[in-house]
PDB file of N, CA and C in Angstrom:
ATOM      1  N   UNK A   1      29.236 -17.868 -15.076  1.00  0.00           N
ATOM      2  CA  UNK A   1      30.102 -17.579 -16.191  1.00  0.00           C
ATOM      3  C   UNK A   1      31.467 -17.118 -15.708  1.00  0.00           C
ATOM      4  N   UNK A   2      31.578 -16.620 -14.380  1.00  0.00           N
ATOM      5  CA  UNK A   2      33.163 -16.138 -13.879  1.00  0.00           C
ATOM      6  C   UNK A   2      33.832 -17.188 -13.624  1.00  0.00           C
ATOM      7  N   UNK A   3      35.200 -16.441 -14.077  1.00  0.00           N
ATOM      8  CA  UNK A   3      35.956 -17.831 -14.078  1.00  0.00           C
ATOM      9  C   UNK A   3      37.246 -17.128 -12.602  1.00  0.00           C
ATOM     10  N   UNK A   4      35.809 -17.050 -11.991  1.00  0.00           N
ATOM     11  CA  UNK A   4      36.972 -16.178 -10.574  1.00  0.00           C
ATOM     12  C   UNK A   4      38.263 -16.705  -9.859  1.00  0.00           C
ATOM     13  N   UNK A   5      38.280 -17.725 -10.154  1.00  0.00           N
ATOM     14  CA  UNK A   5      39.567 -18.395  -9.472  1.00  0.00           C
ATOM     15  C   UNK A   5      40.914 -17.261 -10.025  1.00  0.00           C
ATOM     16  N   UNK A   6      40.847 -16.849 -11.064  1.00  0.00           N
ATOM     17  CA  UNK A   6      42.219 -15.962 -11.292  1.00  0.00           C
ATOM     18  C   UNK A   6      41.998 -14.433 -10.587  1.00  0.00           C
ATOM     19  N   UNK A   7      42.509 -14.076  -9.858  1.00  0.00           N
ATOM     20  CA  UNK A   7      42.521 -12.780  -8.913  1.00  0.00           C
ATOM     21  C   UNK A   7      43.557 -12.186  -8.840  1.00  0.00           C
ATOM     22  N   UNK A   8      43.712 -10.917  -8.495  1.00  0.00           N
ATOM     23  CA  UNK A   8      45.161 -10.384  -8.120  1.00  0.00           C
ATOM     24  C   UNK A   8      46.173 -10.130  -8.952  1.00  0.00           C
ATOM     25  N   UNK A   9      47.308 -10.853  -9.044  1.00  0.00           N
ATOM     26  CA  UNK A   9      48.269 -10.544 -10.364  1.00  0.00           C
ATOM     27  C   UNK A   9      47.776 -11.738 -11.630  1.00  0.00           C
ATOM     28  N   UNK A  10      47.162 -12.664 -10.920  1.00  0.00           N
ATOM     29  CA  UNK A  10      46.710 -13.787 -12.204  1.00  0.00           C
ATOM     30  C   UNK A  10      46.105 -13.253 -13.087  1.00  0.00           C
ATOM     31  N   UNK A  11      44.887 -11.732 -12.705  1.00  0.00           N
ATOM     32  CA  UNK A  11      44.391 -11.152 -13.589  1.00  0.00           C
ATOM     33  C   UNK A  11      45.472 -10.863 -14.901  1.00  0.00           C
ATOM     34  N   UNK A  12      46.320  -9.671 -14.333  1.00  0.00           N
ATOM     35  CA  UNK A  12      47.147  -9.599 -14.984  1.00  0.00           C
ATOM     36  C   UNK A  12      48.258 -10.593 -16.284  1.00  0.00           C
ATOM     37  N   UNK A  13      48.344 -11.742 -15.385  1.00  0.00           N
ATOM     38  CA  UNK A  13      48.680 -12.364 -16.110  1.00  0.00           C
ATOM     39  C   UNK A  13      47.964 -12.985 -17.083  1.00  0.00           C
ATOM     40  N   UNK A  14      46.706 -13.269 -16.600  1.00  0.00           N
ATOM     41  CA  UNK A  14      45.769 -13.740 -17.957  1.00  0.00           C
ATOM     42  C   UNK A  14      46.316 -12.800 -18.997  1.00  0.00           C
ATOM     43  N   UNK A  15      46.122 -11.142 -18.555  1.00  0.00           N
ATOM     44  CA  UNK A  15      45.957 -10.495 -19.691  1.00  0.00           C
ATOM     45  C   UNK A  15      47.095 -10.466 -20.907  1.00  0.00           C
ATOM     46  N   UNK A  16      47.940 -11.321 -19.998  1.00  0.00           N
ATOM     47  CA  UNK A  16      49.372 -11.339 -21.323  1.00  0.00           C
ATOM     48  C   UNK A  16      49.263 -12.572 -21.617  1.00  0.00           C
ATOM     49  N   UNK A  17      48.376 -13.502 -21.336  1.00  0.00           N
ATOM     50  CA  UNK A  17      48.474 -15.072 -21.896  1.00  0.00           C
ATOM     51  C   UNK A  17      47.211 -14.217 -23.071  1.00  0.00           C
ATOM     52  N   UNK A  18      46.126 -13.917 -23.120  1.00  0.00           N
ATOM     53  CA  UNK A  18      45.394 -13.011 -24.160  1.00  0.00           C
ATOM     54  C   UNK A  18      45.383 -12.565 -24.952  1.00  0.00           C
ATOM     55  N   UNK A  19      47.034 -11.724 -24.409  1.00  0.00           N
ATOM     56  CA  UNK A  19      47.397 -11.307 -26.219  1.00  0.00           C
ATOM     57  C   UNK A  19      48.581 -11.649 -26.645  1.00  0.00           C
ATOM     58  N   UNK A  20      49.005 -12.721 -26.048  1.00  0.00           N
ATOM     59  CA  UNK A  20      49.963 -13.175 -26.921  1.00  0.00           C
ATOM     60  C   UNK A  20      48.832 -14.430 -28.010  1.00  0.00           C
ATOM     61  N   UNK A  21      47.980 -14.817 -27.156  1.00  0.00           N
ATOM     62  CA  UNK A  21      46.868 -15.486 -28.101  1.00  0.00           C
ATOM     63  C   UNK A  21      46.268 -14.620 -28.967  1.00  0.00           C
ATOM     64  N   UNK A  22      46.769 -13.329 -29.270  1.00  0.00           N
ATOM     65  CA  UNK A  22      45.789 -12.525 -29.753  1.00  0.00           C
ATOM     66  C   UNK A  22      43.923 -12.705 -29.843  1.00  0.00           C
ATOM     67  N   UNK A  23      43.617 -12.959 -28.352  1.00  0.00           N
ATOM     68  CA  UNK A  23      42.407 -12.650 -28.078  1.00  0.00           C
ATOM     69  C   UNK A  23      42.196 -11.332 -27.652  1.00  0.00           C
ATOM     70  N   UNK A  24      41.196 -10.298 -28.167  1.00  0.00           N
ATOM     71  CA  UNK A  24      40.602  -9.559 -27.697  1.00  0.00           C
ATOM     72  C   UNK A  24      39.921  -9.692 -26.154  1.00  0.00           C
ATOM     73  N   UNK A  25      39.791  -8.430 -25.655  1.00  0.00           N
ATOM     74  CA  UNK A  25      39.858  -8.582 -23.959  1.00  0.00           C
ATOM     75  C   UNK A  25      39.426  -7.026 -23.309  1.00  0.00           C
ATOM     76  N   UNK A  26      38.687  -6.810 -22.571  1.00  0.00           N
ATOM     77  CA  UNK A  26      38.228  -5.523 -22.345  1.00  0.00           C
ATOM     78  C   UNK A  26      38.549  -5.553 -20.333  1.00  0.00           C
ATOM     79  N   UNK A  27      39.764  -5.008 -20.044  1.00  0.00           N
ATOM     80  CA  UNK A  27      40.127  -5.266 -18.678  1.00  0.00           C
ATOM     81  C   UNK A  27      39.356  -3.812 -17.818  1.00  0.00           C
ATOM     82  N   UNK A  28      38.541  -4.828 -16.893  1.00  0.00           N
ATOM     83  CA  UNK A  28      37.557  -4.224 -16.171  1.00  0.00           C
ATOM     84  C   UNK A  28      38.036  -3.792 -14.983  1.00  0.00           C
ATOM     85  N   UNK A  29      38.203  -2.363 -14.056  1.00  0.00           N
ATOM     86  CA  UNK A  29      39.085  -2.411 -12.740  1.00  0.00           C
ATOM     87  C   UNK A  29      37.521  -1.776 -11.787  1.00  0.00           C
ATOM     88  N   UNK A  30      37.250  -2.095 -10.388  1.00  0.00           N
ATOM     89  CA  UNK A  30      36.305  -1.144  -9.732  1.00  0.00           C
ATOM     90  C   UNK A  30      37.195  -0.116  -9.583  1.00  0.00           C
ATOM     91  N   UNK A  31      36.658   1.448  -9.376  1.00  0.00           N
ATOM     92  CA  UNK A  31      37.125   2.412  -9.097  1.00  0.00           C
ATOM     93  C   UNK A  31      36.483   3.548  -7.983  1.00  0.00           C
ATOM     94  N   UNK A  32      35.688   2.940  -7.640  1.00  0.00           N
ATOM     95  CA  UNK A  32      34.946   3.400  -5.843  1.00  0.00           C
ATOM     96  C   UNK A  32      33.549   1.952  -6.299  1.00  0.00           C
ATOM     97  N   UNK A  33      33.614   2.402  -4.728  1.00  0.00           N
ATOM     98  CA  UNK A  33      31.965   1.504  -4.215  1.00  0.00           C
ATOM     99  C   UNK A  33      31.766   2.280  -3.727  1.00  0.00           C
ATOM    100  N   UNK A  34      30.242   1.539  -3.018  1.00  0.00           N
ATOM    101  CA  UNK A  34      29.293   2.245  -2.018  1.00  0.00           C
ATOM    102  C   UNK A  34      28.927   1.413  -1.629  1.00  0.00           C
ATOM    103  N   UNK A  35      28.975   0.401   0.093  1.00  0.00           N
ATOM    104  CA  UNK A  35      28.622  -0.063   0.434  1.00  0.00           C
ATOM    105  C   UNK A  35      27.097  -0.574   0.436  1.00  0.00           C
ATOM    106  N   UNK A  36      26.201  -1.480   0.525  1.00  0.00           N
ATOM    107  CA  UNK A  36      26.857  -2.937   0.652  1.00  0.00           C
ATOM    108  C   UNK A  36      27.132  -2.899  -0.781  1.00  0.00           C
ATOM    109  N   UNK A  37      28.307  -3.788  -1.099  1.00  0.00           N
ATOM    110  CA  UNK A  37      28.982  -4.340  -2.773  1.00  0.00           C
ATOM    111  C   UNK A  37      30.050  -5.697  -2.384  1.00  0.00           C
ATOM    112  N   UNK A  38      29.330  -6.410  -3.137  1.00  0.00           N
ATOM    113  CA  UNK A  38      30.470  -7.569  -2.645  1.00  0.00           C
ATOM    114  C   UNK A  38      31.932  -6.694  -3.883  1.00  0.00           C
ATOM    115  N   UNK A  39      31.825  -6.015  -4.362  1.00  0.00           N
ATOM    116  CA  UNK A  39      33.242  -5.391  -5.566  1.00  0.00           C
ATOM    117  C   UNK A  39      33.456  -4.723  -4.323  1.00  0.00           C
ATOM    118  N   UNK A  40      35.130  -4.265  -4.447  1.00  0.00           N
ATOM    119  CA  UNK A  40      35.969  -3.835  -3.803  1.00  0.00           C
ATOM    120  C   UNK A  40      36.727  -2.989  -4.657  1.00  0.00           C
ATOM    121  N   UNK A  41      36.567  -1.927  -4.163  1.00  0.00           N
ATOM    122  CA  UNK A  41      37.761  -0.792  -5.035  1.00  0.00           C
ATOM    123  C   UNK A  41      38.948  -1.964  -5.194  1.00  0.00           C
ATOM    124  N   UNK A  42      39.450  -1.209  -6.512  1.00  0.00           N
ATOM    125  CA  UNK A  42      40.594  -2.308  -6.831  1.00  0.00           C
ATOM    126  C   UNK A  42      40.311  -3.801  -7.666  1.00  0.00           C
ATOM    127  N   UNK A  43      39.457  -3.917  -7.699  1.00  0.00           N
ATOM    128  CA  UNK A  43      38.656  -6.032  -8.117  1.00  0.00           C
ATOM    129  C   UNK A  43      38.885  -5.375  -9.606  1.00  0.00           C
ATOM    130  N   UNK A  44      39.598  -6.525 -10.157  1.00  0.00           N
ATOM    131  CA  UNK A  44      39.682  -6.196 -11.926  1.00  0.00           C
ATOM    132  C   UNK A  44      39.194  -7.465 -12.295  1.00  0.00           C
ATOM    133  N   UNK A  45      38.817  -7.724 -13.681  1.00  0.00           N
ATOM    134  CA  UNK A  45      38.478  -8.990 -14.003  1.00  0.00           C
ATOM    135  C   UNK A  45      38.857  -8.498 -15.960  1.00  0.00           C
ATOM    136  N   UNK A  46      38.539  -9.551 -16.559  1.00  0.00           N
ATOM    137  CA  UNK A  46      38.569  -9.297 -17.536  1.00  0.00           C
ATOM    138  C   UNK A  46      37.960 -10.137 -18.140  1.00  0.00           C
ATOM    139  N   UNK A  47      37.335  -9.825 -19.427  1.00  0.00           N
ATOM    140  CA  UNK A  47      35.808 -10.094 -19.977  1.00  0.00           C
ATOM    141  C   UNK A  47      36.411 -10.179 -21.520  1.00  0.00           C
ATOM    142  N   UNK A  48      36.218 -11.474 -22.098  1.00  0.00           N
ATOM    143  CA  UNK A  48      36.557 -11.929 -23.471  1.00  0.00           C
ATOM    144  C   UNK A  48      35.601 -11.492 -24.228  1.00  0.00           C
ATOM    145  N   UNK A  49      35.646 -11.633 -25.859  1.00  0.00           N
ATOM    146  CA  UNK A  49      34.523 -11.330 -26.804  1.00  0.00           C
ATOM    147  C   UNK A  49      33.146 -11.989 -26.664  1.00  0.00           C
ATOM    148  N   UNK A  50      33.648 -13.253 -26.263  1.00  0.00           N
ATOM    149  CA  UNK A  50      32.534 -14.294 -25.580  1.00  0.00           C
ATOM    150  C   UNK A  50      31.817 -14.563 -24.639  1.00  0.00           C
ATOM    151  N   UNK A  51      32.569 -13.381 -23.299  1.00  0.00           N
ATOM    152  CA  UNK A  51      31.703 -13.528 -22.270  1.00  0.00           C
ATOM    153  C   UNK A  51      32.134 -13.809 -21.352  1.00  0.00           C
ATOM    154  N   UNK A  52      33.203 -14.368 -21.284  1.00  0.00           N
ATOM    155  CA  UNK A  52      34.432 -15.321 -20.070  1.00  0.00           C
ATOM    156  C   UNK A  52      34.791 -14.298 -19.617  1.00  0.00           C
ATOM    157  N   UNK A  53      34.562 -14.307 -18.060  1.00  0.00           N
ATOM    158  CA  UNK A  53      35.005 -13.590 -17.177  1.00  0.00           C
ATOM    159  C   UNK A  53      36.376 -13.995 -16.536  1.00  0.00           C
ATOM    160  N   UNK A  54      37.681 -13.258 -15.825  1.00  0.00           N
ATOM    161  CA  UNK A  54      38.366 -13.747 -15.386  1.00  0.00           C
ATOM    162  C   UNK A  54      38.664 -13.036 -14.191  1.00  0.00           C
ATOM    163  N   UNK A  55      38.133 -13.299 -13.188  1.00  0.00           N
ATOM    164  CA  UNK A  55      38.880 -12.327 -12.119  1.00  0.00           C
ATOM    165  C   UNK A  55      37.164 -12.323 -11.311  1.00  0.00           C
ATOM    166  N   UNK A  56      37.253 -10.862 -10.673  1.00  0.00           N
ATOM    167  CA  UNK A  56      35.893 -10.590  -9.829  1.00  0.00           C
ATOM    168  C   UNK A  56      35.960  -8.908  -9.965  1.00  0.00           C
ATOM    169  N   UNK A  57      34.481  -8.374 -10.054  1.00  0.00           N
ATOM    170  CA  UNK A  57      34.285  -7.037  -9.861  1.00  0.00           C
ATOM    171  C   UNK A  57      33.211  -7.298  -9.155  1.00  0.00           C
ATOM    172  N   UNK A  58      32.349  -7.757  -8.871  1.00  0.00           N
ATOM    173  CA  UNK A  58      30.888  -7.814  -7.972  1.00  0.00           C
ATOM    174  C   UNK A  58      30.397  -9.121  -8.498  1.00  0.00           C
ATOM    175  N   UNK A  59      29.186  -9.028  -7.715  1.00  0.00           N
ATOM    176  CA  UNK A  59      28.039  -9.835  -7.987  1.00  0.00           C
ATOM    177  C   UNK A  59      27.439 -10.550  -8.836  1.00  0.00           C
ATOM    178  N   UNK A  60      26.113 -11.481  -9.142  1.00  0.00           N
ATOM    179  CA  UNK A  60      25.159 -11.748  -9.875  1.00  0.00           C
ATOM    180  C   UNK A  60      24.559  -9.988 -10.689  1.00  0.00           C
ATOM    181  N   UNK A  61      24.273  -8.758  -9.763  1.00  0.00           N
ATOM    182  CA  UNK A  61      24.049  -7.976 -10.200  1.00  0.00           C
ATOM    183  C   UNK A  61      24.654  -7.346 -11.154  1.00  0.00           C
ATOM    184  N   UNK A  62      25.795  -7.376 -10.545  1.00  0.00           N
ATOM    185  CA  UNK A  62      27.087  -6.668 -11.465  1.00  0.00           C
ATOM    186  C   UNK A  62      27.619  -7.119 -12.772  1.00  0.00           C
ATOM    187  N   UNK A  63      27.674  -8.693 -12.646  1.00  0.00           N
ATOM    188  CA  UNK A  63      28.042  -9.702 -13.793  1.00  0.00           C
ATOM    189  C   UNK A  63      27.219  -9.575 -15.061  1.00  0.00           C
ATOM    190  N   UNK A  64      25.905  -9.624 -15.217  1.00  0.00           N
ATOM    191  CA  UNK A  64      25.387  -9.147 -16.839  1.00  0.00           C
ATOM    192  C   UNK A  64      26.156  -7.971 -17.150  1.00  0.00           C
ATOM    193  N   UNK A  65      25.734  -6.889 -16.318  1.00  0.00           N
ATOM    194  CA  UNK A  65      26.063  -5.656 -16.705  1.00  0.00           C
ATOM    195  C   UNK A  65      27.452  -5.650 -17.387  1.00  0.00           C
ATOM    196  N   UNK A  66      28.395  -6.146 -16.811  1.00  0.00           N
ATOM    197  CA  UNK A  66      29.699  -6.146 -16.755  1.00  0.00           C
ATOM    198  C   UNK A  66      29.760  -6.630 -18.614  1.00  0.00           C
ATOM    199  N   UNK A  67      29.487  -8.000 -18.238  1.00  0.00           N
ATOM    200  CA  UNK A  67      29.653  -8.513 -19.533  1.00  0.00           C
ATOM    201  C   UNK A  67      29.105  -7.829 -21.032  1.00  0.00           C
ATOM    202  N   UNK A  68      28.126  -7.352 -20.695  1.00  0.00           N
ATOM    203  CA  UNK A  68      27.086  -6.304 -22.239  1.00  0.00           C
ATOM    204  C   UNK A  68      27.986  -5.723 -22.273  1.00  0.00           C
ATOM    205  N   UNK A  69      28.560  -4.510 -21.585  1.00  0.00           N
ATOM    206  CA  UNK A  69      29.187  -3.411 -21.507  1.00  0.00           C
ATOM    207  C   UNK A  69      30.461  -3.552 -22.298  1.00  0.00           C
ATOM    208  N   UNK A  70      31.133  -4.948 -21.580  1.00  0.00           N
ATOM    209  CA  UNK A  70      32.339  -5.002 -21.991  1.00  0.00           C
ATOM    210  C   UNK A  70      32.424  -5.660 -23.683  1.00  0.00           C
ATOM    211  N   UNK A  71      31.686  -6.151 -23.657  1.00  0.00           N
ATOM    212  CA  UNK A  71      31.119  -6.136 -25.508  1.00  0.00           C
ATOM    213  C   UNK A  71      30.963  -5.545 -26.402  1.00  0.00           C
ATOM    214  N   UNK A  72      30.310  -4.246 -25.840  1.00  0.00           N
ATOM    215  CA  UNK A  72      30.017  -2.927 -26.216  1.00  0.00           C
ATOM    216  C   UNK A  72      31.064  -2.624 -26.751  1.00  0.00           C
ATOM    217  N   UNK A  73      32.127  -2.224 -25.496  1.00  0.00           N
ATOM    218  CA  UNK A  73      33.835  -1.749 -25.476  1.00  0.00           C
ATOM    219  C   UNK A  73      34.571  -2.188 -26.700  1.00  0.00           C
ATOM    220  N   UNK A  74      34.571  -3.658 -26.364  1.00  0.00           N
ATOM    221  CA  UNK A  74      34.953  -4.379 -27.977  1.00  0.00           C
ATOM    222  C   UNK A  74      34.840  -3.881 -29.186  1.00  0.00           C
ATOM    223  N   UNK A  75      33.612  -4.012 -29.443  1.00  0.00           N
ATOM    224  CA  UNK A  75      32.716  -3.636 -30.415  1.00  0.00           C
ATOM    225  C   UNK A  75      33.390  -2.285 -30.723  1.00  0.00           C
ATOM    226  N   UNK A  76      32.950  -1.085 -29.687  1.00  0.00           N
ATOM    227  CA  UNK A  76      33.075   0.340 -30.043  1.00  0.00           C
ATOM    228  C   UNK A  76      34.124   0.577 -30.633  1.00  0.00           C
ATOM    229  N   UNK A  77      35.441  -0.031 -29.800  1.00  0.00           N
ATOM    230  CA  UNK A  77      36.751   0.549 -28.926  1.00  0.00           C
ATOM    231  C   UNK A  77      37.069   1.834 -28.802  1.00  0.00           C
ATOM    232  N   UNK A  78      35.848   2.159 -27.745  1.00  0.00           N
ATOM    233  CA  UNK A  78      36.083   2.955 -26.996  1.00  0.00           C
ATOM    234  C   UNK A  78      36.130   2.714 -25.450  1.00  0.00           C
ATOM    235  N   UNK A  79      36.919   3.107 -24.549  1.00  0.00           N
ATOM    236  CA  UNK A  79      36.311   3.121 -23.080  1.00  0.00           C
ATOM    237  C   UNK A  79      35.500   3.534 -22.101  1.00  0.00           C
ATOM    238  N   UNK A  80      34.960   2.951 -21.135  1.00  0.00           N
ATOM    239  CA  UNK A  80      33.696   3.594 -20.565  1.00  0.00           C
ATOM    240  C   UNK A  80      33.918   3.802 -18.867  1.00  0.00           C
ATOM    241  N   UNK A  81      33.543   4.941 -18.216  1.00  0.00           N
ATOM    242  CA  UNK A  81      33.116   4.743 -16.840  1.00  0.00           C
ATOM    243  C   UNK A  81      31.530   4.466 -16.805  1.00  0.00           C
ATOM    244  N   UNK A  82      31.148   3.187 -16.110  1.00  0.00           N
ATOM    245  CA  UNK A  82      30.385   2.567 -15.611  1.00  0.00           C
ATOM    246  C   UNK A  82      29.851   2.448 -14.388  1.00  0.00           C
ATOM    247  N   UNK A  83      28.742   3.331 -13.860  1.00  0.00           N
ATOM    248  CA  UNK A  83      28.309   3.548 -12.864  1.00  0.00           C
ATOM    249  C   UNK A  83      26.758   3.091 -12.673  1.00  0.00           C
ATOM    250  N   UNK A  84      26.930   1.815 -11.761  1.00  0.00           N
ATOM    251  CA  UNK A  84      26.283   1.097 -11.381  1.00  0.00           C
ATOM    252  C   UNK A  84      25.593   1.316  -9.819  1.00  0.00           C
ATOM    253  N   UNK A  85      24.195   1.619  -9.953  1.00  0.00           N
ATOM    254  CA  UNK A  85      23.474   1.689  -8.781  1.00  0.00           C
ATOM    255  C   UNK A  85      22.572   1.456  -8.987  1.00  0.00           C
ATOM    256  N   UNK A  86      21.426   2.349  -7.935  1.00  0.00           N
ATOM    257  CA  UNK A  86      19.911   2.302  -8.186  1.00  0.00           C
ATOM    258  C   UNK A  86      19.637   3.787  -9.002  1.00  0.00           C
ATOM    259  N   UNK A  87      17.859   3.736  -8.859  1.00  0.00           N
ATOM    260  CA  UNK A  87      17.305   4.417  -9.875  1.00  0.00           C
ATOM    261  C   UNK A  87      17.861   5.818  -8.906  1.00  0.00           C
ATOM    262  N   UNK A  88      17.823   6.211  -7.396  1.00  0.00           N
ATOM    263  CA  UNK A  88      17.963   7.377  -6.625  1.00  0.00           C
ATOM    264  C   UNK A  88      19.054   7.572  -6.028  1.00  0.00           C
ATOM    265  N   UNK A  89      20.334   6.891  -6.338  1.00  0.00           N
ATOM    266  CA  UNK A  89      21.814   7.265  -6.540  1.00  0.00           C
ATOM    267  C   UNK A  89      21.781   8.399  -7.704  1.00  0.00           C
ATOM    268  N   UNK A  90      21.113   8.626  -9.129  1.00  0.00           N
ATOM    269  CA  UNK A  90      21.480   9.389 -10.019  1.00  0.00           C
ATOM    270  C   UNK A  90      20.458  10.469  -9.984  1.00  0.00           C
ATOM    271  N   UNK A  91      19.427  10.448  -9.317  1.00  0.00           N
ATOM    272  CA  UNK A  91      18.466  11.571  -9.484  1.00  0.00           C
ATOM    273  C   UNK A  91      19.404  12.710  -8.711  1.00  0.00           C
ATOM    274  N   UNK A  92      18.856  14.029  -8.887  1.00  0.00           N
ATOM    275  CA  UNK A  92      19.548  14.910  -8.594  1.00  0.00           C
ATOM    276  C   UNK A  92      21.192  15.529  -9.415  1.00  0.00           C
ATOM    277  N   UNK A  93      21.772  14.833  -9.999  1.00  0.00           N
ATOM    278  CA  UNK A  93      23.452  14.776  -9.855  1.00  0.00           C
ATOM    279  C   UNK A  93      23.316  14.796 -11.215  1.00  0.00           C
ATOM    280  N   UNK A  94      24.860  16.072 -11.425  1.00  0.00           N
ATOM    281  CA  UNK A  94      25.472  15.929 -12.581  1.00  0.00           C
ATOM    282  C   UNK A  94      26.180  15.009 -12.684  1.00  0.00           C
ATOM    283  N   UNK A  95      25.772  14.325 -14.021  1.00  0.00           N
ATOM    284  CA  UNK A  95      26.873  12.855 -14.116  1.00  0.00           C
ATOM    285  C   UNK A  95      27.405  13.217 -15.793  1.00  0.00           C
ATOM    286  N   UNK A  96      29.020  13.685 -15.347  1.00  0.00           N
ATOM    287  CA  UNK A  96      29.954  14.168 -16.344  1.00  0.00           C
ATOM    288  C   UNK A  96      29.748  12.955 -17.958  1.00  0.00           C
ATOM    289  N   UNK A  97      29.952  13.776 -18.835  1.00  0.00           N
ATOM    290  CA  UNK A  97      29.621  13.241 -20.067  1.00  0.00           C
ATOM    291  C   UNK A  97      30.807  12.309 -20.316  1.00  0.00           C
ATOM    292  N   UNK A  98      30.189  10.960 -20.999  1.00  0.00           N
ATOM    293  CA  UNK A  98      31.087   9.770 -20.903  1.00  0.00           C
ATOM    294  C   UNK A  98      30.944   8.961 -20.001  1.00  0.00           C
ATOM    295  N   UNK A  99      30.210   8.864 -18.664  1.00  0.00           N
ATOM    296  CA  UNK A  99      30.015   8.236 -17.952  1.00  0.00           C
ATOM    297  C   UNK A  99      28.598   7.564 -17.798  1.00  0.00           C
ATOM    298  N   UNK A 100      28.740   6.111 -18.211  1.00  0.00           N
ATOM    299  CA  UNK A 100      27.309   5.510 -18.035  1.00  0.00           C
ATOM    300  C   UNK A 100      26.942   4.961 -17.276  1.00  0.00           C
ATOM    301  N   UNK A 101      25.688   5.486 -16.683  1.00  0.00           N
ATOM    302  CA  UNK A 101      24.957   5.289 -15.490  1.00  0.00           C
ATOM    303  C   UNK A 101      23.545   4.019 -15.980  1.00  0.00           C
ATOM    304  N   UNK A 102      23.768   2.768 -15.052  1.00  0.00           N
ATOM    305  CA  UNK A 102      22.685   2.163 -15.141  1.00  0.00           C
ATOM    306  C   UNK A 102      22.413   1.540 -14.118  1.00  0.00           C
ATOM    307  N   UNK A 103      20.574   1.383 -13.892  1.00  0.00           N
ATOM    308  CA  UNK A 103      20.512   0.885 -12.606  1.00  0.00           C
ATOM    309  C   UNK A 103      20.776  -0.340 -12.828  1.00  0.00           C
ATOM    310  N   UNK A 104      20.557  -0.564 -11.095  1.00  0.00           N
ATOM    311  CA  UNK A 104      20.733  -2.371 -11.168  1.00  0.00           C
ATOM    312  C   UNK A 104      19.725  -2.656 -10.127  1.00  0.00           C
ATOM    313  N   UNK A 105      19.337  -3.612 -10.502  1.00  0.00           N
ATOM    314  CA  UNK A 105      18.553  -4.449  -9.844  1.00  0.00           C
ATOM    315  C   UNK A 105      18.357  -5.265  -8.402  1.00  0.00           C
ATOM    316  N   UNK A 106      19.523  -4.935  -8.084  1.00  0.00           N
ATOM    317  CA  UNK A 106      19.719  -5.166  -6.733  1.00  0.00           C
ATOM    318  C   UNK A 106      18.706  -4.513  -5.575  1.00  0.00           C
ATOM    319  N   UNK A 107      18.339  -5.490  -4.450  1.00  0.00           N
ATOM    320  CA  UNK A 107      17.999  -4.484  -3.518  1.00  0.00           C
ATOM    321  C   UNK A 107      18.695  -3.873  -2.666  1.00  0.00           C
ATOM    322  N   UNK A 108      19.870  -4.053  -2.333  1.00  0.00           N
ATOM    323  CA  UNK A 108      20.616  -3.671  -1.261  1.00  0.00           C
ATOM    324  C   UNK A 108      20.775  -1.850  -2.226  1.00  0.00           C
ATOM    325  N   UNK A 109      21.939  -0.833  -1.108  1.00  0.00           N
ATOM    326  CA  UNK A 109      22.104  -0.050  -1.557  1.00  0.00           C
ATOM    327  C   UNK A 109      23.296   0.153  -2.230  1.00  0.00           C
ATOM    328  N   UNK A 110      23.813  -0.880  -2.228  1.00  0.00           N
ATOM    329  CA  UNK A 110      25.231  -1.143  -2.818  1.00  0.00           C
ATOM    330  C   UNK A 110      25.687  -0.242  -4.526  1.00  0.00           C
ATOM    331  N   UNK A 111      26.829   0.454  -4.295  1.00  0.00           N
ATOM    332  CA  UNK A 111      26.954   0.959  -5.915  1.00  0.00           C
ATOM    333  C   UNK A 111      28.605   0.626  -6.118  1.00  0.00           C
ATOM    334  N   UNK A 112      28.627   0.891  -7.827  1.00  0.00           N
ATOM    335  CA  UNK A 112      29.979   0.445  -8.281  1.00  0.00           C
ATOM    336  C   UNK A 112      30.217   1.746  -9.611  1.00  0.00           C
ATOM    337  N   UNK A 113      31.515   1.916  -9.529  1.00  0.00           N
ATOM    338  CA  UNK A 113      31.501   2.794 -10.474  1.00  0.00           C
ATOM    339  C   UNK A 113      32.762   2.050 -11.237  1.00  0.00           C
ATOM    340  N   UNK A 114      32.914   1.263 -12.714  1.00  0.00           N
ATOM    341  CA  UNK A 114      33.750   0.255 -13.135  1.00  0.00           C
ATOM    342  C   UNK A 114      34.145   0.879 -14.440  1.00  0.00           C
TER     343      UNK A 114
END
């Protein structure tokens, strides 16, 4: 479903070809990892009402998630921190209110916080 070929400032620029189409658009940025993650602090993408991805934040793992979420966003309009790991990244830890934590399915130990 990613339509990764746009990266970098293209992100950006999608996002003004978007709304001058007045399409709705929920712009996704990583904001730490945790190794292994194919996302890279910094990877933005942006996620239409429909599902169209534009850009890269991670993985097969990362990509459902990404997309529900950013639907959600739509839907709500509200914004979210999105913290993506396993089930024993969150045991133990205060995780500040507003921030949603879900595992992922991955096996590696890789995390994303988006």
């Amino acid at each position: 479903m990613s339509n990764g070929a746009v990266e970098g400032i293209g992100v950006l620029e999608r996002a003004v070809e978007l709304t001058k189409a007045g399409i709705s658009f929920v712009m996704a940025t990583v904001v730490w990892r945790q190794g292994p993650s194919s996302g890279q602090r910094g990877s933005r993408a942006i996620v239409t009402a429909d599902g169209a991805i534009y850009g890269w934040i991670g993985g097969a793992c990362a990509e459902p998630v990404l997309i529900r979420e950013a639907k959600a966003v739509l839907r709500d309009g509200e914004a979210k921190l999105i913290w993506l790991g396993q089930d024993s990244d969150f045991l133990g830890l205060h995780i500040p209110e507003g921030v949603v934590t879900i595992p992922i399915s991955c096996q590696s130990d890789g995390a994303l916080q988006i």
